[in-house]
Protein backbone atom coordinates (compact mmCIF):
# COMPACT_ATOMS: atom_id res chain seq x y z
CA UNK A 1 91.09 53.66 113.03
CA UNK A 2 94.94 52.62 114.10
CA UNK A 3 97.38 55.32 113.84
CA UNK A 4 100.72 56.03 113.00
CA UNK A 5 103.21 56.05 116.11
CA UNK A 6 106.14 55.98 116.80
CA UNK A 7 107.95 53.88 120.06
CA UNK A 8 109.12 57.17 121.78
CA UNK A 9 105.56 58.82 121.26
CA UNK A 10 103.41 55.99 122.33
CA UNK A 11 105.60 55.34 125.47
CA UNK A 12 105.30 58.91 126.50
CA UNK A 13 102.20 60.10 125.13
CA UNK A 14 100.64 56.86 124.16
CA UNK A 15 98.28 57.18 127.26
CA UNK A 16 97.00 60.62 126.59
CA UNK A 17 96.68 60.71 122.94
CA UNK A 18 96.84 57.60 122.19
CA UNK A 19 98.99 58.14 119.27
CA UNK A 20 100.81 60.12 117.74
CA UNK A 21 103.07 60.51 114.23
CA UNK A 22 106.73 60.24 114.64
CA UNK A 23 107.88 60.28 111.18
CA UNK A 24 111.65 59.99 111.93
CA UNK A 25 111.02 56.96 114.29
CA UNK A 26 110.04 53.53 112.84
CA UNK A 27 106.54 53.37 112.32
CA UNK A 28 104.11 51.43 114.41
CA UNK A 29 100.67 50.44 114.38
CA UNK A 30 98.37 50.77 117.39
């Protein structure tokens, strides 16, 4: 199932969680 992410998230933790929600960020799908 995609996730919610946001740009800062997924370029930090995007390789260990995968994703993650960043609510105050503009929302991404991955």
């Amino acid at each position: 199932m995609p996730r919610f992410c946001g740009p800062e998230t997924t370029f930090r933790l995007g390789s260990i969680l995968g994703c993650h929600k960043q609510p105050h960020t503009d929302i991404y799908h991955n």
